[in-house]
PDB file of N, CA and C in Angstrom:
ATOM      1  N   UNK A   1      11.354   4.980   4.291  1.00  0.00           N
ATOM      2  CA  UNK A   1      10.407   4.595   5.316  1.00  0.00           C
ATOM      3  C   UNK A   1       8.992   4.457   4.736  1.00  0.00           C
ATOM      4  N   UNK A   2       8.685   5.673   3.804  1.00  0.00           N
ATOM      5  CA  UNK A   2       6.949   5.237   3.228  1.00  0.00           C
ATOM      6  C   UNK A   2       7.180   4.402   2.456  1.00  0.00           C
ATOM      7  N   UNK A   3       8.350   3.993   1.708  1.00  0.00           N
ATOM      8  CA  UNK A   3       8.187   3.039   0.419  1.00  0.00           C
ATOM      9  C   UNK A   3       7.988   1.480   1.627  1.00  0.00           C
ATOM     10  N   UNK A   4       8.702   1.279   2.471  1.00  0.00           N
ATOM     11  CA  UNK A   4       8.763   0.027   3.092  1.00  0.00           C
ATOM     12  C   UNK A   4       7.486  -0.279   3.672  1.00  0.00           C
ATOM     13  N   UNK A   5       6.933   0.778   4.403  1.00  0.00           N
ATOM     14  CA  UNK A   5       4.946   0.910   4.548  1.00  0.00           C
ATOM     15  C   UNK A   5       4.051   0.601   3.542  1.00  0.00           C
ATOM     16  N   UNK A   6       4.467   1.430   2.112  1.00  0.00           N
ATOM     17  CA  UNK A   6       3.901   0.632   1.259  1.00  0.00           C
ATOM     18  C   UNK A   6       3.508  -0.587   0.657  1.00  0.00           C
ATOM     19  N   UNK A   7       5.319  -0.585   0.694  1.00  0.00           N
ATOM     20  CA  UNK A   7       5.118  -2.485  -0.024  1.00  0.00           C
ATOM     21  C   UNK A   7       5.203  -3.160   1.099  1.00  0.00           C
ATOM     22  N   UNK A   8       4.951  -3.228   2.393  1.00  0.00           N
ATOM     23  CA  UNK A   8       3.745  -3.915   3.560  1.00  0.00           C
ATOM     24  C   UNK A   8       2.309  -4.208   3.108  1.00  0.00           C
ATOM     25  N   UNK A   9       1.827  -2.818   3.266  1.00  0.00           N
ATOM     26  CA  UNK A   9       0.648  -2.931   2.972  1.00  0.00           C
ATOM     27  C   UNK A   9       0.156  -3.792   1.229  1.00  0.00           C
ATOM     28  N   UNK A  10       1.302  -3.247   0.412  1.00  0.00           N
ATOM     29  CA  UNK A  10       1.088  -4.221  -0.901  1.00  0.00           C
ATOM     30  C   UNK A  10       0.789  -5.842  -0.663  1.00  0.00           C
ATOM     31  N   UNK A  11       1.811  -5.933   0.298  1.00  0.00           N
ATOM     32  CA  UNK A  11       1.731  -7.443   0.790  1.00  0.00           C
ATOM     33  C   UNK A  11       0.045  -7.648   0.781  1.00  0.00           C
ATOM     34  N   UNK A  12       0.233  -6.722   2.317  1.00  0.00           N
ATOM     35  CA  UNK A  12      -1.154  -7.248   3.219  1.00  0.00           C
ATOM     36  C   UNK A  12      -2.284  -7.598   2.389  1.00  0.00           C
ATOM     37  N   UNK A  13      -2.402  -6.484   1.381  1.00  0.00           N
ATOM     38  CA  UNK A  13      -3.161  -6.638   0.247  1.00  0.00           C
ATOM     39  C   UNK A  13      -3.317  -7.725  -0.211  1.00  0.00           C
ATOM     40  N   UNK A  14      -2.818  -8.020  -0.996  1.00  0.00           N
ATOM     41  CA  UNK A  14      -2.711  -9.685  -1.997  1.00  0.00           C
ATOM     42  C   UNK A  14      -2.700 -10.605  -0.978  1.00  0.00           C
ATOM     43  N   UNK A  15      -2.147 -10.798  -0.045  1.00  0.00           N
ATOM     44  CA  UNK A  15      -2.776 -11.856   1.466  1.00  0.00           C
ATOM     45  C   UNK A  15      -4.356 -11.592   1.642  1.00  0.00           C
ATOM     46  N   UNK A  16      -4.702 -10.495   1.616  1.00  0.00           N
ATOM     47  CA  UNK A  16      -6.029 -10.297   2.000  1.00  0.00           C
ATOM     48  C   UNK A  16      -7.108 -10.525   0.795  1.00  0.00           C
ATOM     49  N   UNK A  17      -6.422 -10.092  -0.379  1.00  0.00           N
ATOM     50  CA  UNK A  17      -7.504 -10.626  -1.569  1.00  0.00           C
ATOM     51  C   UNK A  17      -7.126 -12.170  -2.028  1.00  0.00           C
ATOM     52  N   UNK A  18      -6.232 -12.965  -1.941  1.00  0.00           N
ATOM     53  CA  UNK A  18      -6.394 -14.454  -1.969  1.00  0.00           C
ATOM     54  C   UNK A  18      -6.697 -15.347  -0.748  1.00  0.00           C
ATOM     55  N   UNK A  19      -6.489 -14.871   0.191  1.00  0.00           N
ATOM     56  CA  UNK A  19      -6.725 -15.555   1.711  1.00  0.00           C
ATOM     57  C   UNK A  19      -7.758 -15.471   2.262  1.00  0.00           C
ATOM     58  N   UNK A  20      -8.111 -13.904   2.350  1.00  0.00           N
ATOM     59  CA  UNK A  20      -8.904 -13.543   3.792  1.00  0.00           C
ATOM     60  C   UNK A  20      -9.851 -12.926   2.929  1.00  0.00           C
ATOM     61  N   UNK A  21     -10.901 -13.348   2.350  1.00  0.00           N
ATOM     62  CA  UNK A  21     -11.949 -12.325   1.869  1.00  0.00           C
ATOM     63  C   UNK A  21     -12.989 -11.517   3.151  1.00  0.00           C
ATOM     64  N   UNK A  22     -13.007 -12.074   4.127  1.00  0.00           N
ATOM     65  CA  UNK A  22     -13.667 -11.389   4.562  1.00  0.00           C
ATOM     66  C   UNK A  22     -12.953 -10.498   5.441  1.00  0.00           C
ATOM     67  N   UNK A  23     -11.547 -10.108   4.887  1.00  0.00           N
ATOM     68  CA  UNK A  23     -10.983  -8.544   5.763  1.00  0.00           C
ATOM     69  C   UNK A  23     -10.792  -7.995   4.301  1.00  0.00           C
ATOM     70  N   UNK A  24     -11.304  -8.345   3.326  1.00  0.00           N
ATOM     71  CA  UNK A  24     -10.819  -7.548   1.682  1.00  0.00           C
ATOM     72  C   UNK A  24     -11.167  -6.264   1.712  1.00  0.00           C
ATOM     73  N   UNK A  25     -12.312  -5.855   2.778  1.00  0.00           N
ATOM     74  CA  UNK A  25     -12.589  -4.113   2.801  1.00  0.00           C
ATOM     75  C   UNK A  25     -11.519  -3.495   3.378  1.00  0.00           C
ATOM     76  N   UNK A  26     -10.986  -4.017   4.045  1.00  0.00           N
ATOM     77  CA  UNK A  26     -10.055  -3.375   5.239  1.00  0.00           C
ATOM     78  C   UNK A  26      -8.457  -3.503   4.450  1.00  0.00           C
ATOM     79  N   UNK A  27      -8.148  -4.746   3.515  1.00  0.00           N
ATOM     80  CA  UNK A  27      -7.131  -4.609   2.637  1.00  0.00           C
ATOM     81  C   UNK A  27      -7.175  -3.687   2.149  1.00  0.00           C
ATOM     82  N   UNK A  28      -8.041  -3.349   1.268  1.00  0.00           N
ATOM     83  CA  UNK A  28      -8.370  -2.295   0.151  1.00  0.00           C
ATOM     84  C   UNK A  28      -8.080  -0.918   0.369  1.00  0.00           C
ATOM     85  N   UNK A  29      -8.580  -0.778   1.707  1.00  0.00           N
ATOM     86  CA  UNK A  29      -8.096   0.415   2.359  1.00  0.00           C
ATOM     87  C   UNK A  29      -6.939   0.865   2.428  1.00  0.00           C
ATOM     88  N   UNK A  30      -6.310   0.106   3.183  1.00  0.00           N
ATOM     89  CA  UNK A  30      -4.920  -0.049   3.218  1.00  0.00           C
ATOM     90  C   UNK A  30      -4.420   0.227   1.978  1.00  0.00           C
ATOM     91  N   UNK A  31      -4.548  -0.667   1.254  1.00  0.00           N
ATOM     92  CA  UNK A  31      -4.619  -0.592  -0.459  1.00  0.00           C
ATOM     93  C   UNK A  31      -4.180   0.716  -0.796  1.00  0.00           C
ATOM     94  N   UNK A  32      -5.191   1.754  -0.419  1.00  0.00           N
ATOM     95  CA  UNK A  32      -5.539   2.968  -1.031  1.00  0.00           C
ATOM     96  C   UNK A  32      -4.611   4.378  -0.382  1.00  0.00           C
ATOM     97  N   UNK A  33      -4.168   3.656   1.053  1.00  0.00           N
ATOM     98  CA  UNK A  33      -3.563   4.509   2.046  1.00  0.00           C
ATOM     99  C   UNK A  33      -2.117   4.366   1.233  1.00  0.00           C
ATOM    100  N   UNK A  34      -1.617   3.088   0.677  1.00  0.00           N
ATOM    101  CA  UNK A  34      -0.514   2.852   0.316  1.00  0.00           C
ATOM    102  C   UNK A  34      -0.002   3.564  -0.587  1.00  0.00           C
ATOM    103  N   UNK A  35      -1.031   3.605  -2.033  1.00  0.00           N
ATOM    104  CA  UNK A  35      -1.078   4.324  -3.171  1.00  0.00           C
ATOM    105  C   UNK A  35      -1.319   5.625  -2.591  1.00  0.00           C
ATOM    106  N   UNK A  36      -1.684   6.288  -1.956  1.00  0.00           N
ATOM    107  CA  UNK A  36      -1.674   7.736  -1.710  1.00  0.00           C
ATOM    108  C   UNK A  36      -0.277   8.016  -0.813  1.00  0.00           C
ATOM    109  N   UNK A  37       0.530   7.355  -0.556  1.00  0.00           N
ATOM    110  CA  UNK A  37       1.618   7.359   0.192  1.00  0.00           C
ATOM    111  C   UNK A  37       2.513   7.610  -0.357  1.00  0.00           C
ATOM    112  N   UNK A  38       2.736   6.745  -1.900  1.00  0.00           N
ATOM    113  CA  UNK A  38       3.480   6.971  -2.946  1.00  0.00           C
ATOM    114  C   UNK A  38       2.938   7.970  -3.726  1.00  0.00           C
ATOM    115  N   UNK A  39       1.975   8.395  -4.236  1.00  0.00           N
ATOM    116  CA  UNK A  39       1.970   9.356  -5.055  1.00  0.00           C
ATOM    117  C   UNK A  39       2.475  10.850  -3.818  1.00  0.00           C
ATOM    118  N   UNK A  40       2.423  10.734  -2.694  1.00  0.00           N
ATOM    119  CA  UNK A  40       2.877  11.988  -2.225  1.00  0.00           C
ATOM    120  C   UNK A  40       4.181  12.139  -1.931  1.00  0.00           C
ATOM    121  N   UNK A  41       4.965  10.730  -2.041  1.00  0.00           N
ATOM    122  CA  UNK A  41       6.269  10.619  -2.433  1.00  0.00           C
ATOM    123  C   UNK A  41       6.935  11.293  -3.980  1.00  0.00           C
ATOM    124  N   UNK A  42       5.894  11.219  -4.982  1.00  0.00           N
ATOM    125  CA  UNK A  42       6.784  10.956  -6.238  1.00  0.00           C
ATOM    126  C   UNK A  42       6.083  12.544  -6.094  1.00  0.00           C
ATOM    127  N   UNK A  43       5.018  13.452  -5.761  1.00  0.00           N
ATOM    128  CA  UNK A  43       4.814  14.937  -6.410  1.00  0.00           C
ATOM    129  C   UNK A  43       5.967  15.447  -5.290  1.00  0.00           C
ATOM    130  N   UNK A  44       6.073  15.159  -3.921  1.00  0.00           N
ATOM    131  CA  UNK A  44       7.562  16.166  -3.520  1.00  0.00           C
ATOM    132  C   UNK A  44       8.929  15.680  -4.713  1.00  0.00           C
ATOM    133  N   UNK A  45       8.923  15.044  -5.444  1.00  0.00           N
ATOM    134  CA  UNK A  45       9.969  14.800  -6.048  1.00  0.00           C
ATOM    135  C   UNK A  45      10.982  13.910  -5.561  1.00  0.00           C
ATOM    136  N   UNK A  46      10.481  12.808  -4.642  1.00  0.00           N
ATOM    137  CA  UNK A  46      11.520  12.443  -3.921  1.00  0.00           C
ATOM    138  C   UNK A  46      11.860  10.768  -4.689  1.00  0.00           C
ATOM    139  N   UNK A  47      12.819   9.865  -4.484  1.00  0.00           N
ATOM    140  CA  UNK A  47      12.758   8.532  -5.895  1.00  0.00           C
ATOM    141  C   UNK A  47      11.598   7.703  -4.734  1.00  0.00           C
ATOM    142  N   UNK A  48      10.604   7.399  -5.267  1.00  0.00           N
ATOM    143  CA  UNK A  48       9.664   6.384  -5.013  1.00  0.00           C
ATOM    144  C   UNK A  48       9.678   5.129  -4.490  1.00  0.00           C
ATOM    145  N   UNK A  49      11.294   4.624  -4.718  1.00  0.00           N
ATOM    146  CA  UNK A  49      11.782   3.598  -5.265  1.00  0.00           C
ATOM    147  C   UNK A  49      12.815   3.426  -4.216  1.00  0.00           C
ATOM    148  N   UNK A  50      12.901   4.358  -3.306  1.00  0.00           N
ATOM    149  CA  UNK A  50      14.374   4.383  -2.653  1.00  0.00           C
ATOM    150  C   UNK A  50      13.745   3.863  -1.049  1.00  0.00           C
TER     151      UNK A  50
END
C-alpha cells in the first residue's frame, strides 16, 4: 500500500516538474512525503519493493 502511494506520487512528481511548473512546490513535497514513506518502509525491515 505505501509502495503504490509512493510511486503515485513519483509519478505526480515528474508530471509536475515537466508539465506544471507552477505546482513544482507542491510536487516536491509530495516528492519528499514519498521518500520518507519508503525509508520508513525499508528501517521496519519490511521489502520496499513489495
Amino acid at each position: 500500500m505505501l509502495t503504490t502511494i509512493a510511486f503515485i506520487l513519483l509519478v505526480l512528481w515528474v508530471f509536475g516538474f515537466v508539465g506544471f511548473h507552477v505546482l513544482g512546490g507542491f510536487i516536491h513535497i509530495l516528492l519528499v512525503v514519498a521518500v520518507i514513506l519508503f525509508l520508513i518502509r525499508v528501517i521496519r525491515g519490511q521489502n520496499p519493493l513489495e
